[in-house]
N, C-alpha and C. Protein backbone atom coordinates (compact mmCIF):
# COMPACT_ATOMS: atom_id res chain seq x y z
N UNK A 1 0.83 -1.16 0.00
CA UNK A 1 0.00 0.00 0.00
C UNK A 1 0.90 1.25 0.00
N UNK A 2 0.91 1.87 -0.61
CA UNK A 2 1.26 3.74 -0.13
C UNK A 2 0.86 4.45 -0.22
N UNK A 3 1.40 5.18 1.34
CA UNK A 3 0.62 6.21 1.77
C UNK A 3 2.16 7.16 2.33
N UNK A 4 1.61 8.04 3.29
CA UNK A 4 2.29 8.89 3.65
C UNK A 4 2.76 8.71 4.88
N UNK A 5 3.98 8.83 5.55
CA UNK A 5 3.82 8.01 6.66
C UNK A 5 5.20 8.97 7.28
N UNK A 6 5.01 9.08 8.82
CA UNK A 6 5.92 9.76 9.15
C UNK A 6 7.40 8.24 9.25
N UNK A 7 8.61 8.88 9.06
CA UNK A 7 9.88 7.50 8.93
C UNK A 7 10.86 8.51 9.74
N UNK A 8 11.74 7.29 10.18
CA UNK A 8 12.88 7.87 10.67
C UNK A 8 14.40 7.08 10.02
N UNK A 9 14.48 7.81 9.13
CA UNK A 9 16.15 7.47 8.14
C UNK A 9 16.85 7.61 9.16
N UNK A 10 17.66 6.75 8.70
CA UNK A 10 19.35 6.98 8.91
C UNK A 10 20.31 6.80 7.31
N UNK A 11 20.97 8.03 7.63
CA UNK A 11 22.18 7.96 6.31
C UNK A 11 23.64 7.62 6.87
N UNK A 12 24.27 6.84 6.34
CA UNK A 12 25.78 6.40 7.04
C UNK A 12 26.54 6.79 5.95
N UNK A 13 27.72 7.85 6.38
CA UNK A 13 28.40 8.56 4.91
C UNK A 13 27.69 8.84 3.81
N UNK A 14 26.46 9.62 3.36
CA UNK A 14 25.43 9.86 2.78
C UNK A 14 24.53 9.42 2.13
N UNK A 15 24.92 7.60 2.22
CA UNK A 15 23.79 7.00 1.64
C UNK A 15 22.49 6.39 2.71
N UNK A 16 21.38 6.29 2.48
CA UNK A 16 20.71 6.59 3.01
C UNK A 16 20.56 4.38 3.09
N UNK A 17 20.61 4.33 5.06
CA UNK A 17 20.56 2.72 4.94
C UNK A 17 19.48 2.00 5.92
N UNK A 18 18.75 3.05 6.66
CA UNK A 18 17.28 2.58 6.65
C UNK A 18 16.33 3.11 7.28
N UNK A 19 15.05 2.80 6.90
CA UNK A 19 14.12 3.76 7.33
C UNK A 19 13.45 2.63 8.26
N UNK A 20 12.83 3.41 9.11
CA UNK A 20 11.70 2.80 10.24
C UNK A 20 10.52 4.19 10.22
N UNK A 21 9.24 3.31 10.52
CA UNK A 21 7.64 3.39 10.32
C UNK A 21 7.60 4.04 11.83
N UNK A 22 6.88 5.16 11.98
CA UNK A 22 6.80 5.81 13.63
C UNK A 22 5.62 6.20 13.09
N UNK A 23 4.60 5.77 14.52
CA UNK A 23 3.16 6.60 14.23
C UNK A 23 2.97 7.88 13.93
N UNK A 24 4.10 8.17 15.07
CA UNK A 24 3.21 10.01 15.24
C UNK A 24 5.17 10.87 15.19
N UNK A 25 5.17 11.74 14.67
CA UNK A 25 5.97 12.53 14.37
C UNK A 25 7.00 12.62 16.04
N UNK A 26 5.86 12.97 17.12
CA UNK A 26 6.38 12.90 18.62
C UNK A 26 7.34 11.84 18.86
N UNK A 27 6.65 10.46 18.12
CA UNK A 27 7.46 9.29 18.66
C UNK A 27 9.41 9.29 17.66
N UNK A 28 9.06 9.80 16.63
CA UNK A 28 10.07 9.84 16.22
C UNK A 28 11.30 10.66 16.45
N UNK A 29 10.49 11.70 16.63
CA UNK A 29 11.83 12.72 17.62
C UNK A 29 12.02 12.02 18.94
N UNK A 30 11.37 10.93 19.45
CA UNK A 30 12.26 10.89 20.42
C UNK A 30 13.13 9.40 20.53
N UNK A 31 12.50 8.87 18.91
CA UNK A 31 13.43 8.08 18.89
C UNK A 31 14.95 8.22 18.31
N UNK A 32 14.62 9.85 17.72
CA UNK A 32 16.10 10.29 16.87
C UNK A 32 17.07 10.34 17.88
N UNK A 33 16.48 11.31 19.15
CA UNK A 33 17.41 11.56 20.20
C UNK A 33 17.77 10.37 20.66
N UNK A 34 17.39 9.69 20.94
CA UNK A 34 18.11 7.93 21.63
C UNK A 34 18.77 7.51 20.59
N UNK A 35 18.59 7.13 19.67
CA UNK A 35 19.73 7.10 18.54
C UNK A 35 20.74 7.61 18.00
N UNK A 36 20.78 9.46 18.34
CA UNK A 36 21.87 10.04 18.19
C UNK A 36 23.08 10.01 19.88
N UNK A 37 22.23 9.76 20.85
CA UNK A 37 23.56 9.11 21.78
C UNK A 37 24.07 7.88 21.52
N UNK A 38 23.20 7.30 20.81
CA UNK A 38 23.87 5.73 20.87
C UNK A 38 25.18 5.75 19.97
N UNK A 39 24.91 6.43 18.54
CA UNK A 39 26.41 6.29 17.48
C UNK A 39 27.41 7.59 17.13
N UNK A 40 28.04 7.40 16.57
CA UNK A 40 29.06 8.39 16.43
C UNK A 40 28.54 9.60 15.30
N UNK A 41 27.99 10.47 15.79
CA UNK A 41 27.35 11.56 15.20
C UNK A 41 28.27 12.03 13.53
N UNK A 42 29.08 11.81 13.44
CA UNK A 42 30.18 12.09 12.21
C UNK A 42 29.79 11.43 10.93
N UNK A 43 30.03 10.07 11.50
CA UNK A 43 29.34 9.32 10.33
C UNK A 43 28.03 8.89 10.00
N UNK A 44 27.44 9.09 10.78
CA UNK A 44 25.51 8.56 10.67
C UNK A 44 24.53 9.94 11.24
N UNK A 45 23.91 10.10 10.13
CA UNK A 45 22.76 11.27 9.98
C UNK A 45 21.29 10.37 10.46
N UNK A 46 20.81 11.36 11.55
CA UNK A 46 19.17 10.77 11.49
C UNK A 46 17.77 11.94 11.28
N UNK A 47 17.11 11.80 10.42
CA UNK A 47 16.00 12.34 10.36
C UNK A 47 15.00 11.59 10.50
N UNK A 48 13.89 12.76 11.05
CA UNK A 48 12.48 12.86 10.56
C UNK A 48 11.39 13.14 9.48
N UNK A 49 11.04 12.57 8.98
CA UNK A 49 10.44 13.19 7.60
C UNK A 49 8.83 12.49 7.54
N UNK A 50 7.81 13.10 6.82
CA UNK A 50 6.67 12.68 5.93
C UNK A 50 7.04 12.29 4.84
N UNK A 51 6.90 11.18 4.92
CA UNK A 51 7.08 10.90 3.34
C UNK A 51 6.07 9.64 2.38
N UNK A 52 6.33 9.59 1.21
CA UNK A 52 5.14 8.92 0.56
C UNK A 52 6.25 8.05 0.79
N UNK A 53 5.40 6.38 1.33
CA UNK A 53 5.99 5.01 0.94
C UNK A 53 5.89 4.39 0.70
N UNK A 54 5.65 3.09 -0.10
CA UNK A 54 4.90 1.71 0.09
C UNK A 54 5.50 1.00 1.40
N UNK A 55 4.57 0.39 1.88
CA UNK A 55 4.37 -0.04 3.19
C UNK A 55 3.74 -1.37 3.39
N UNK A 56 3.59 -2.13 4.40
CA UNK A 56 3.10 -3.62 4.38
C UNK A 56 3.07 -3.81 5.85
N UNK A 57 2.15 -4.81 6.49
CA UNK A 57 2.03 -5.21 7.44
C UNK A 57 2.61 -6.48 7.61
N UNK A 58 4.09 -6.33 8.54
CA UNK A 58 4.08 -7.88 8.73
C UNK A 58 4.14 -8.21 10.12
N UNK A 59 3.56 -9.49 10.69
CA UNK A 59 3.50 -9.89 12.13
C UNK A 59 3.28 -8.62 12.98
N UNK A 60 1.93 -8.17 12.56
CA UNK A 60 1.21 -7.19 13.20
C UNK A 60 1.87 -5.86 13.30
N UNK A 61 3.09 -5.51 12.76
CA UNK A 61 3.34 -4.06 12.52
C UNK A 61 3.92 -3.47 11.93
N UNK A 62 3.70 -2.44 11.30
CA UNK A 62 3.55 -1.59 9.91
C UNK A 62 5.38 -1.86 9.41
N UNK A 63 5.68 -1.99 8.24
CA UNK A 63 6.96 -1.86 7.80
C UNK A 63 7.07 -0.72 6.29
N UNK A 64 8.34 -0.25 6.53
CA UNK A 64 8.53 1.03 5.24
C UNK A 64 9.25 -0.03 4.06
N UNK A 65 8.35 -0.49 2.72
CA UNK A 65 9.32 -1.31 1.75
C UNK A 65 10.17 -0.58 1.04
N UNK A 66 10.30 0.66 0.93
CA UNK A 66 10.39 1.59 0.06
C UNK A 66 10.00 2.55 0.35
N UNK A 67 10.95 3.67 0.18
CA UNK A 67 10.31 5.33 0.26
C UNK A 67 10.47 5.52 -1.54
N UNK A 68 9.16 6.38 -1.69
CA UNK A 68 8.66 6.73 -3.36
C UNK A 68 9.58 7.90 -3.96
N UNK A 69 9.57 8.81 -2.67
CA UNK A 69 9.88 10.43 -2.87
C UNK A 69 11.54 10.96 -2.23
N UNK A 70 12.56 9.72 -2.55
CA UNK A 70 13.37 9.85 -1.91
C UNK A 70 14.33 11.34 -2.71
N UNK A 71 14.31 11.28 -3.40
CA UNK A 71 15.29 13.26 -4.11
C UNK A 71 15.02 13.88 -3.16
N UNK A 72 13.76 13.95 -2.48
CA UNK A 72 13.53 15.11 -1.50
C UNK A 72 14.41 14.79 -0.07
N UNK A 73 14.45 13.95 0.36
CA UNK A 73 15.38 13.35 1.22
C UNK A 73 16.52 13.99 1.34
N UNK A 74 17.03 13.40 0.28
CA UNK A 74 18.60 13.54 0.29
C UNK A 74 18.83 14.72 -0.02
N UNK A 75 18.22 15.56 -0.76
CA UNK A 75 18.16 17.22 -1.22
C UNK A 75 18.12 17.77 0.41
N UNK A 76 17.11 17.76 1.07
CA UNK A 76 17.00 18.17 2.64
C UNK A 76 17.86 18.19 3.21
N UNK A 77 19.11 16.63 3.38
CA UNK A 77 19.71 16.23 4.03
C UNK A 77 21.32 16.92 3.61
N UNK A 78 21.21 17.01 2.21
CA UNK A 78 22.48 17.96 1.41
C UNK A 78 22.87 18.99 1.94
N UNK A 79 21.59 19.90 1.78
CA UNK A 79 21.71 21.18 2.36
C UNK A 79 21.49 21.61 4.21
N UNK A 80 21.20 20.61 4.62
CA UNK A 80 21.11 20.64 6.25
C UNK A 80 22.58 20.25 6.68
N UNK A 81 23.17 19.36 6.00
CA UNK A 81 24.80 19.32 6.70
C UNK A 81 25.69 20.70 6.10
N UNK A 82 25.26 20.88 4.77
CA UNK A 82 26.43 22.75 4.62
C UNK A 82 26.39 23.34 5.54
């Protein structure tokens, strides 16, 4: 199915290596912050974003197969590290 769905990327040296499905925008900021103490801030970028995805349910909870609208991503993410 896709829809629009709030995700939380991670990029490691600028390629972008995975997204996770967060209900609500709240939950994801606070899963960015627990994730940015956990690794070495230099090499791994984490955002928040809306984005269009195809998506699937497996063993009862939501998974991202694919983000649709990824240019916008990495365009965001380009100009947020200059």
């Amino acid at each position: 199915m896709v829809e629009t769905v709030v995700a939380l990327i991670m990029f490691l040296n600028g390629e972008m290596v995975e997204m996770t499905y967060k209900e609500k925008l709240s939950q994801c900021m606070k899963s960015k912050r627990i994730a940015i103490k956990e690794v070495n801030p230099q090499s791994v970028r984490f955002t928040c974003q809306m984005v269009k995805a195809e998506t699937e349910i497996y063993m009862g909870q939501k998974k991202i197969l694919r983000i649709i609208n990824d240019w916008q991503i990495y365009f965001k993410i380009f100009w947020s590290v200059r």
